[in-house]
C-alpha atoms as a PDB file:
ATOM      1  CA  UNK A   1       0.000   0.000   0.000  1.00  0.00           C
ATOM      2  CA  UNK A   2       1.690   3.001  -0.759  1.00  0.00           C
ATOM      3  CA  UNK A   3       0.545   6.217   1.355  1.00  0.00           C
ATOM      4  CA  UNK A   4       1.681   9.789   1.327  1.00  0.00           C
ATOM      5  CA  UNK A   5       1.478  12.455   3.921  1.00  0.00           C
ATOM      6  CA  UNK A   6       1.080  16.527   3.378  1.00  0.00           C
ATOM      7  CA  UNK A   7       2.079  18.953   6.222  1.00  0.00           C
ATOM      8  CA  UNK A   8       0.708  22.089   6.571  1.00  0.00           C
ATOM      9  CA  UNK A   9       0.350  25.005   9.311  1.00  0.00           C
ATOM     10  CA  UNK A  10      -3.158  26.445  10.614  1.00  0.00           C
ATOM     11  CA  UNK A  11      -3.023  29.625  12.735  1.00  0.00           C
ATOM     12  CA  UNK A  12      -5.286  30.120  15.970  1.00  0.00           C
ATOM     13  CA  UNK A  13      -5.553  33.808  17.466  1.00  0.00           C
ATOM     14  CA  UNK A  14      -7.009  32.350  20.351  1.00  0.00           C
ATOM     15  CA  UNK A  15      -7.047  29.766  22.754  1.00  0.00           C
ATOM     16  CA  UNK A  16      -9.348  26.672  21.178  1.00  0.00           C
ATOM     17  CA  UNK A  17     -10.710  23.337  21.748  1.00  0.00           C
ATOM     18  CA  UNK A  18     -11.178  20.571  19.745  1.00  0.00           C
ATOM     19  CA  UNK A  19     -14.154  17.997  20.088  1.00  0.00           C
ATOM     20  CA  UNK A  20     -12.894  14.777  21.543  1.00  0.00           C
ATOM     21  CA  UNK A  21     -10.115  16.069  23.529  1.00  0.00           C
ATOM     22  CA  UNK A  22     -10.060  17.948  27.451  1.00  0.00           C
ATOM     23  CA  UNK A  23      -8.731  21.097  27.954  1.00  0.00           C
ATOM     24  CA  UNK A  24      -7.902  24.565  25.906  1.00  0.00           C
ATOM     25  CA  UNK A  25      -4.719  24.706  23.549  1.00  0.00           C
ATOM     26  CA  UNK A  26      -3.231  28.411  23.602  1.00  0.00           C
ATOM     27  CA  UNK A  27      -3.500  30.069  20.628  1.00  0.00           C
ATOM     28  CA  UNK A  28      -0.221  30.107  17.708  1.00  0.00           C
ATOM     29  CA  UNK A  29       0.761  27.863  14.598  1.00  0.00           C
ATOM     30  CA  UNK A  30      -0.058  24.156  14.834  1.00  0.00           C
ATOM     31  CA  UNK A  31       1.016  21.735  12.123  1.00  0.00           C
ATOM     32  CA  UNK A  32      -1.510  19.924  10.159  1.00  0.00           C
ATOM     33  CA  UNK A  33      -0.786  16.261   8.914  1.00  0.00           C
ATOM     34  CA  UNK A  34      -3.037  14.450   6.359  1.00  0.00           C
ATOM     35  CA  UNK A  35      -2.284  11.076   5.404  1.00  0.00           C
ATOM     36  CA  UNK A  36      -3.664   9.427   2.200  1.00  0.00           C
ATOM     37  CA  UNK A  37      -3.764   6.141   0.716  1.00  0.00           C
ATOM     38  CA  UNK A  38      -3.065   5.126  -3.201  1.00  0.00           C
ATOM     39  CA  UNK A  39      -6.205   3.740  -4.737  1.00  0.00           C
ATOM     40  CA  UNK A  40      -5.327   0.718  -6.851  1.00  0.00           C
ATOM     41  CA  UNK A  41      -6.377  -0.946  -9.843  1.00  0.00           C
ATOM     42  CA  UNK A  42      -7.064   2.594 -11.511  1.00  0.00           C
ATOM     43  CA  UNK A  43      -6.073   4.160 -14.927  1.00  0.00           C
ATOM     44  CA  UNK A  44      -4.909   7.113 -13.499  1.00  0.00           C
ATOM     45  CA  UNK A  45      -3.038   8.072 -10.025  1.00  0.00           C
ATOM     46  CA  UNK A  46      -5.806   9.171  -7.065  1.00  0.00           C
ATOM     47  CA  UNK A  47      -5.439   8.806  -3.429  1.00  0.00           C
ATOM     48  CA  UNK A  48      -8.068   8.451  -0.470  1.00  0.00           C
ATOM     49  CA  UNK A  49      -7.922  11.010   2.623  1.00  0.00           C
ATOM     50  CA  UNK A  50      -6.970   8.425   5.308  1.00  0.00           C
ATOM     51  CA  UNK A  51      -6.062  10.810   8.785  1.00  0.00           C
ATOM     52  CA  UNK A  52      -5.922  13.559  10.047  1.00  0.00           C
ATOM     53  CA  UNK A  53      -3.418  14.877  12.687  1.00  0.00           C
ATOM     54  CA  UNK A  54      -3.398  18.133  14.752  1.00  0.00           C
ATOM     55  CA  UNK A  55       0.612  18.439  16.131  1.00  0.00           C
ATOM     56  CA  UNK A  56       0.180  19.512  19.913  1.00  0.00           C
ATOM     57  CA  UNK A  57       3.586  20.575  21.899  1.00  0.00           C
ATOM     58  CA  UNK A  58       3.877  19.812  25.300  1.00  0.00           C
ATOM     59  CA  UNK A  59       3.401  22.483  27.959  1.00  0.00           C
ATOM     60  CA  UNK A  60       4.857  22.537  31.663  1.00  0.00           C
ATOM     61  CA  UNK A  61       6.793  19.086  32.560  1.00  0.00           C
ATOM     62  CA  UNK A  62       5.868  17.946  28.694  1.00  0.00           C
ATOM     63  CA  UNK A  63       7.426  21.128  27.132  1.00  0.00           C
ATOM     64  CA  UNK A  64      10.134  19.508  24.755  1.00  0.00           C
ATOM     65  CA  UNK A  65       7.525  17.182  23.561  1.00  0.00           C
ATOM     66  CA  UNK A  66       4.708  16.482  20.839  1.00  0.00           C
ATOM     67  CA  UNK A  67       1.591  15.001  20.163  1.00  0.00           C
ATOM     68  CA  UNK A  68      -0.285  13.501  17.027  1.00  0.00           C
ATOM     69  CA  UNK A  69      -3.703  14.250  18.111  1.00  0.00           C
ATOM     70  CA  UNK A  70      -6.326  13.020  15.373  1.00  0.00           C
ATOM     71  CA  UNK A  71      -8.875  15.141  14.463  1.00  0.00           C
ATOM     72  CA  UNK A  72     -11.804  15.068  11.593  1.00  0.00           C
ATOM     73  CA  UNK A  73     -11.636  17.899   8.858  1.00  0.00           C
ATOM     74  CA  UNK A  74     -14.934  18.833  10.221  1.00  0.00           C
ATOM     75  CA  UNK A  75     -13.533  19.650  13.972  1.00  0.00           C
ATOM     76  CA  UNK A  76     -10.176  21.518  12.302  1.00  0.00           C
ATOM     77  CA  UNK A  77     -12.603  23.641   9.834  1.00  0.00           C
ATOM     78  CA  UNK A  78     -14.936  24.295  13.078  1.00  0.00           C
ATOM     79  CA  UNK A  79     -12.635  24.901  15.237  1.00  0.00           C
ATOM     80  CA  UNK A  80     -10.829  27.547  12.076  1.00  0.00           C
ATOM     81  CA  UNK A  81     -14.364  29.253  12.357  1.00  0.00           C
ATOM     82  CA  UNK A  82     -14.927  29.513  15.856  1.00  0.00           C
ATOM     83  CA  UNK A  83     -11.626  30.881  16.117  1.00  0.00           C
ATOM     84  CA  UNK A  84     -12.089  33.521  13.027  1.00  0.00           C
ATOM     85  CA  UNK A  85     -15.491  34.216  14.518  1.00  0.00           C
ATOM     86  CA  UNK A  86     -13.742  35.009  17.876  1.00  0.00           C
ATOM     87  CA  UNK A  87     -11.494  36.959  16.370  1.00  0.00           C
ATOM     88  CA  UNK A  88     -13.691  39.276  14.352  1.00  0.00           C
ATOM     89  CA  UNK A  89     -15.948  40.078  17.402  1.00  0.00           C
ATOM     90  CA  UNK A  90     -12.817  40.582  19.457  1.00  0.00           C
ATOM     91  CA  UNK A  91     -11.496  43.251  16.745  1.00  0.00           C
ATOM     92  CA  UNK A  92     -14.986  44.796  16.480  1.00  0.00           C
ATOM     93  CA  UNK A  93     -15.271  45.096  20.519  1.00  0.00           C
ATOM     94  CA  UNK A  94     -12.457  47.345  20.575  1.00  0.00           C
ATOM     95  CA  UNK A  95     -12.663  49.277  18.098  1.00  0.00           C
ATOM     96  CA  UNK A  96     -16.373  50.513  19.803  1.00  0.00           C
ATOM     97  CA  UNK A  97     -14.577  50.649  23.072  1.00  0.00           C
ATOM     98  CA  UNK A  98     -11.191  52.715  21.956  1.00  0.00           C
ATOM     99  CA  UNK A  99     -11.298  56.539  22.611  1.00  0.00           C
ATOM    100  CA  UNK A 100     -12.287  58.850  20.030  1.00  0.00           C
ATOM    101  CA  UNK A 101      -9.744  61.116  19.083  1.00  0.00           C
ATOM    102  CA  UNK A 102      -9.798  64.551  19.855  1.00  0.00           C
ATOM    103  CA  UNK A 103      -9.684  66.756  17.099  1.00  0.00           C
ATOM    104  CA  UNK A 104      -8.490  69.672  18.406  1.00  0.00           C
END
């Protein structure tokens, strides 16, 4: 069976959970690994989505470390949203509570 695996980053501004899992992770770049599968027996070269995998550093006693935490497409994209969502009203909330400036 021949697989292959893509990395990519995602980017929280915030502190987020993930379904399945305890706790919050703080907010900052997180590595993205998808694994996929060759399909055989096909006249052309396609592969199947296999895994997902959120990287997770250790914090406290664990910093140093890392964790493969698996995770559906639909949690990451969620979790993207909630975060952009988050985001947006945080930027909106201080613009309406910043100090006019004084034009004189």
């Amino acid at each position: 069976m021949n697989m292959r695996s893509t990395r990519s980053t995602v980017t929280f501004s915030n502190p987020f959970t993930l379904s399945g899992y305890l706790g919050e992770l703080p907010a900052g770049d997180y590595e993205v690994l998808v694994e996929e599968e060759l399909l055989q027996g096909l006249s052309f070269e396609a592969y199947r989505w296999t895994a997902t995998y959120l990287t997770v550093r250790g914090r406290g006693r664990h910093a140093g470390r890392s964790e493969l935490r698996a995770i559906s497409d639909n949690d990451l994209k969620e979790a993207l949203g909630r975060d952009a969502a988050q985001s947006q009203t945080n930027n909106h909330s201080e613009a309406v509570l910043s100090p006019l400036e004084d034009g004189t």
